[in-house]
N, C-alpha and C. Protein backbone atom coordinates (compact mmCIF):
# COMPACT_ATOMS: atom_id res chain seq x y z
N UNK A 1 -81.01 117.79 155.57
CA UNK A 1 -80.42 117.36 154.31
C UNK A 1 -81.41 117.59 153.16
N UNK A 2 -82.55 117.35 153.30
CA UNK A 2 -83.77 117.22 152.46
C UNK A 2 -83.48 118.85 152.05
N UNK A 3 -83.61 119.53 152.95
CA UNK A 3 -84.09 121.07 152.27
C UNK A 3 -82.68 121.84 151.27
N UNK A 4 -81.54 121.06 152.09
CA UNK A 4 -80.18 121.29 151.03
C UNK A 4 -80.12 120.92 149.85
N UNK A 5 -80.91 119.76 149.51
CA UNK A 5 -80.79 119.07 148.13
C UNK A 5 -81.75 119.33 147.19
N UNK A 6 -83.13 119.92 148.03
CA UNK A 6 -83.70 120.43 147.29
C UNK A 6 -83.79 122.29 146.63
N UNK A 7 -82.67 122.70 147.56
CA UNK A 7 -81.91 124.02 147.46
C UNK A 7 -80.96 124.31 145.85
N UNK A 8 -80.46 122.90 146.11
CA UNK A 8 -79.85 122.74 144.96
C UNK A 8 -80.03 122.31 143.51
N UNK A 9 -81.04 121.35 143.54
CA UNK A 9 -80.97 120.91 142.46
C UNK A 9 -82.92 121.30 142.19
N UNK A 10 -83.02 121.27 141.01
CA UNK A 10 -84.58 122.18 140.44
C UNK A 10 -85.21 121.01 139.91
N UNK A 11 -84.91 119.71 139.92
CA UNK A 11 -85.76 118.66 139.98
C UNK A 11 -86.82 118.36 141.19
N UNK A 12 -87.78 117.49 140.80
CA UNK A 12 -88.93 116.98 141.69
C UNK A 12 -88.35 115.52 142.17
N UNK A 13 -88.44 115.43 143.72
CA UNK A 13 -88.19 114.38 144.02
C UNK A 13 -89.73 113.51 144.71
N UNK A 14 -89.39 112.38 144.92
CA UNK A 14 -90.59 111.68 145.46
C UNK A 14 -89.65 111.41 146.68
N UNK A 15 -90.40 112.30 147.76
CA UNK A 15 -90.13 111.93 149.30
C UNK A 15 -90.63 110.91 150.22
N UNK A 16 -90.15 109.98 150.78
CA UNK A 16 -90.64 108.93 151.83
C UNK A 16 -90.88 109.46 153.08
N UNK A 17 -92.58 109.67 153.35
CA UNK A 17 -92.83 110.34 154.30
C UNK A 17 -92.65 110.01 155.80
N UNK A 18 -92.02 110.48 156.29
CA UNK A 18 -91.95 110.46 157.84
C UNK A 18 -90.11 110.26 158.15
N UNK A 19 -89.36 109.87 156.69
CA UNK A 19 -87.98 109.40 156.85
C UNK A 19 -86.99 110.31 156.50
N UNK A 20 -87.43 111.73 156.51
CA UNK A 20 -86.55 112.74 155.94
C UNK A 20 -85.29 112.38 156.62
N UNK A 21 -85.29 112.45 157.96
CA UNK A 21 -83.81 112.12 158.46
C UNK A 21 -83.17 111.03 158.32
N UNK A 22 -83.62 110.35 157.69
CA UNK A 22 -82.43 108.89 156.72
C UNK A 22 -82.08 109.27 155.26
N UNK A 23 -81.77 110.76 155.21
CA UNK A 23 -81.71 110.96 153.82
C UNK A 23 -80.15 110.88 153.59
N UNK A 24 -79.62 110.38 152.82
CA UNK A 24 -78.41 110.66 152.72
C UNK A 24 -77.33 110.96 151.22
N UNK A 25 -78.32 111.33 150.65
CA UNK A 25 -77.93 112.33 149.52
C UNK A 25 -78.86 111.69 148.15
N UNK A 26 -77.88 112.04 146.88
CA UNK A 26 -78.44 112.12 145.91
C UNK A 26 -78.38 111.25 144.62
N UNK A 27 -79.22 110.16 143.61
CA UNK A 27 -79.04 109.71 142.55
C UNK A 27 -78.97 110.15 141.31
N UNK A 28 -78.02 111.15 141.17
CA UNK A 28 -77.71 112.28 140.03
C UNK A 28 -77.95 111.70 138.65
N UNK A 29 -77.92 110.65 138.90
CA UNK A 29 -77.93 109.91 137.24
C UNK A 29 -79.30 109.65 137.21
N UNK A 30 -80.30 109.59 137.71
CA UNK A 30 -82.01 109.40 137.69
C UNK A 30 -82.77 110.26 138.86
N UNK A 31 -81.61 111.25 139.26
CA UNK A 31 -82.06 112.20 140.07
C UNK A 31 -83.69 111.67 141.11
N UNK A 32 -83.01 110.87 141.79
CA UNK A 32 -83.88 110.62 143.11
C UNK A 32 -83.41 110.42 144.53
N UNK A 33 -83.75 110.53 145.25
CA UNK A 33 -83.28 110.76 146.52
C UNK A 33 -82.61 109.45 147.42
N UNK A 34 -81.97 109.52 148.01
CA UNK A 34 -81.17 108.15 148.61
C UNK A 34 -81.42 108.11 149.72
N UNK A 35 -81.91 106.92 150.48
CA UNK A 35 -82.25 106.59 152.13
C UNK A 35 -81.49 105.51 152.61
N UNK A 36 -80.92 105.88 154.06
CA UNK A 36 -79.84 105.09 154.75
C UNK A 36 -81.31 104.23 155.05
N UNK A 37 -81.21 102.60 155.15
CA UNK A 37 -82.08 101.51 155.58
C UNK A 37 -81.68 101.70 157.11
N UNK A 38 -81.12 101.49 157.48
CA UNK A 38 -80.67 101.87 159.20
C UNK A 38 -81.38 102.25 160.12
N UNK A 39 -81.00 103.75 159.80
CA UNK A 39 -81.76 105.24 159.92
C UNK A 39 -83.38 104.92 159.63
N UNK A 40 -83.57 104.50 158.68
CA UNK A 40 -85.30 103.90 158.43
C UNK A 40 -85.56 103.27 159.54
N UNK A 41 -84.65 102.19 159.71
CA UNK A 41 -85.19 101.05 160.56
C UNK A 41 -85.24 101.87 162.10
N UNK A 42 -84.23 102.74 162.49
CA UNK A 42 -84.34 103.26 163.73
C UNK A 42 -86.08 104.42 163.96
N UNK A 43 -85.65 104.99 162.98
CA UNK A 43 -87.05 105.69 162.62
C UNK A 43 -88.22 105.06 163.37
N UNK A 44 -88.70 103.82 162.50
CA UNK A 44 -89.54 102.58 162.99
C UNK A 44 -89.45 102.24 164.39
N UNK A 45 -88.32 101.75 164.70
CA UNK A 45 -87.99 101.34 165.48
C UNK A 45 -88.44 102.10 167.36
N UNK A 46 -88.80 103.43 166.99
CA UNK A 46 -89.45 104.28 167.95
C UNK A 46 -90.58 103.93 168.19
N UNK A 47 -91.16 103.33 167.33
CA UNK A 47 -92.61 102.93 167.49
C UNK A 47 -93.28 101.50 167.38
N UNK A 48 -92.41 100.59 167.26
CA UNK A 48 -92.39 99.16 167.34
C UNK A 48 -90.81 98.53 167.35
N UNK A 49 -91.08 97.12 167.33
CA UNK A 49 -89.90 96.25 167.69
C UNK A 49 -89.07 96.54 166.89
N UNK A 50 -88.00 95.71 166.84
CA UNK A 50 -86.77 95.89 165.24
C UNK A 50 -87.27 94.81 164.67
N UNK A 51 -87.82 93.45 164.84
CA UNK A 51 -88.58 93.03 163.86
C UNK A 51 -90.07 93.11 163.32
N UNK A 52 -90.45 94.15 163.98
CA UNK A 52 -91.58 94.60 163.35
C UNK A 52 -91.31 95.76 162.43
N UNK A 53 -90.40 96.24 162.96
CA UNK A 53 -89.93 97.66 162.09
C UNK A 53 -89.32 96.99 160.39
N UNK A 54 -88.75 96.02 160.82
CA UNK A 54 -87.90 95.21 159.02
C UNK A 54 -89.27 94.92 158.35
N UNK A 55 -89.81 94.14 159.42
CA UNK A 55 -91.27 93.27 157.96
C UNK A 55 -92.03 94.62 157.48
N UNK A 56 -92.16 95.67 158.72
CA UNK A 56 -92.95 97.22 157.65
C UNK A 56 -92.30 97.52 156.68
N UNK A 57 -91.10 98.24 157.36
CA UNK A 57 -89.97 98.74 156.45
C UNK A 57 -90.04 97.78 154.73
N UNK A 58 -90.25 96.18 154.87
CA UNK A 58 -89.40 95.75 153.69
C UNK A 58 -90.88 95.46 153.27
N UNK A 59 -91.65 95.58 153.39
CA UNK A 59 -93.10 95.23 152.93
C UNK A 59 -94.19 96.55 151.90
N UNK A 60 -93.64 97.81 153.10
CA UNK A 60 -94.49 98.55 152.73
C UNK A 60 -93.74 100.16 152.47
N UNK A 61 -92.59 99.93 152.43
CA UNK A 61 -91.38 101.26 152.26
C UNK A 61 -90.67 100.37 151.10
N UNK A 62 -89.86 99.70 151.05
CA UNK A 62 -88.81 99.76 150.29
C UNK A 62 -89.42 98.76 149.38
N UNK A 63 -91.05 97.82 149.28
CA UNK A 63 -91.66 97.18 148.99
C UNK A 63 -92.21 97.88 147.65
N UNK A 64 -92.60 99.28 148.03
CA UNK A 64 -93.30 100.13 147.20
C UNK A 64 -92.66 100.89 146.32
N UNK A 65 -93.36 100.09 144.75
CA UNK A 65 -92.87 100.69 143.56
C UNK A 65 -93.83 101.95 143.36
N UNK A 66 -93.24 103.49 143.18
CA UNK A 66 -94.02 104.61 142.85
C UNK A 66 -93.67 105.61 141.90
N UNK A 67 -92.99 104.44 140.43
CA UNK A 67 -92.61 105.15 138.88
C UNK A 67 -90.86 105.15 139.22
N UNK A 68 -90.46 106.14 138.25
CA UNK A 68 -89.31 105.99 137.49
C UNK A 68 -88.54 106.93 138.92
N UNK A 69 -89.64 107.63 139.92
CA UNK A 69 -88.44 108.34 141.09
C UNK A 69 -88.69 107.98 142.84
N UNK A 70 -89.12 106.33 142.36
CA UNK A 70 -88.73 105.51 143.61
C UNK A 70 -87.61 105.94 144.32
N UNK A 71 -87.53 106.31 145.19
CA UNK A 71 -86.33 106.44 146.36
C UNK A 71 -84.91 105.02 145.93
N UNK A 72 -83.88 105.48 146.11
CA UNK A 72 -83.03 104.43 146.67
C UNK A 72 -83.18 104.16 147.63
N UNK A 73 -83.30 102.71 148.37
CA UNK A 73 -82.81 102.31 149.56
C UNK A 73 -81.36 101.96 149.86
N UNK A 74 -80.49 102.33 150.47
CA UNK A 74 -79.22 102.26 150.83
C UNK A 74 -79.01 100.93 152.02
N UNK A 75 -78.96 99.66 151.64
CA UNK A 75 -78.82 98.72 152.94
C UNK A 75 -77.09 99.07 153.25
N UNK A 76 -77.08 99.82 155.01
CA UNK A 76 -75.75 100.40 154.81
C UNK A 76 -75.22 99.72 156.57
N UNK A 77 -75.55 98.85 156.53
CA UNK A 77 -75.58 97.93 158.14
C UNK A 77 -74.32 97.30 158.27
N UNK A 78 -73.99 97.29 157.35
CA UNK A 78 -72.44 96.23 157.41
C UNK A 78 -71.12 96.70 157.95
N UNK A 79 -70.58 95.82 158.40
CA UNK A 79 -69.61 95.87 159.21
C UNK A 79 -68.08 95.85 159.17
């Protein structure tokens, strides 16, 4: 998805490293990139618990302000 969106559009995005595959499209109106929380958390989740994966995830990913092309986080869990 990452390399499609950046195929397309000639803006600079700020990428969340290691989560390319929770990408799930685009914030056209402040042009920054959108991440399924899920998909994050499964990401994590390969390499620690699911509650160790939330307190990283919400501490030190979706925690972190990095200017005006912070990522969206998408909380998309619901049922």
């Amino acid at each position: 998805m990452l390399e499609q969106i950046l195929d397309r559009y000639e803006d600079d995005f700020l990428v969340a490293d290691g989560f390319d595959a929770a990408i799930i499209g685009v914030d056209e109106n402040q042009m920054r990139l959108i991440y399924s929380v899920s998909k994050c958390l499964r990401i994590l989740e390969s390499d620690m618990s699911e509650e160790e994966a939330l307190e990283y995830f919400t501490f030190n990913v979706s925690g972190a302000y990095m200017g005006e092309k912070t990522p969206v986080w998408c909380w998309d869990d619901f049922e």
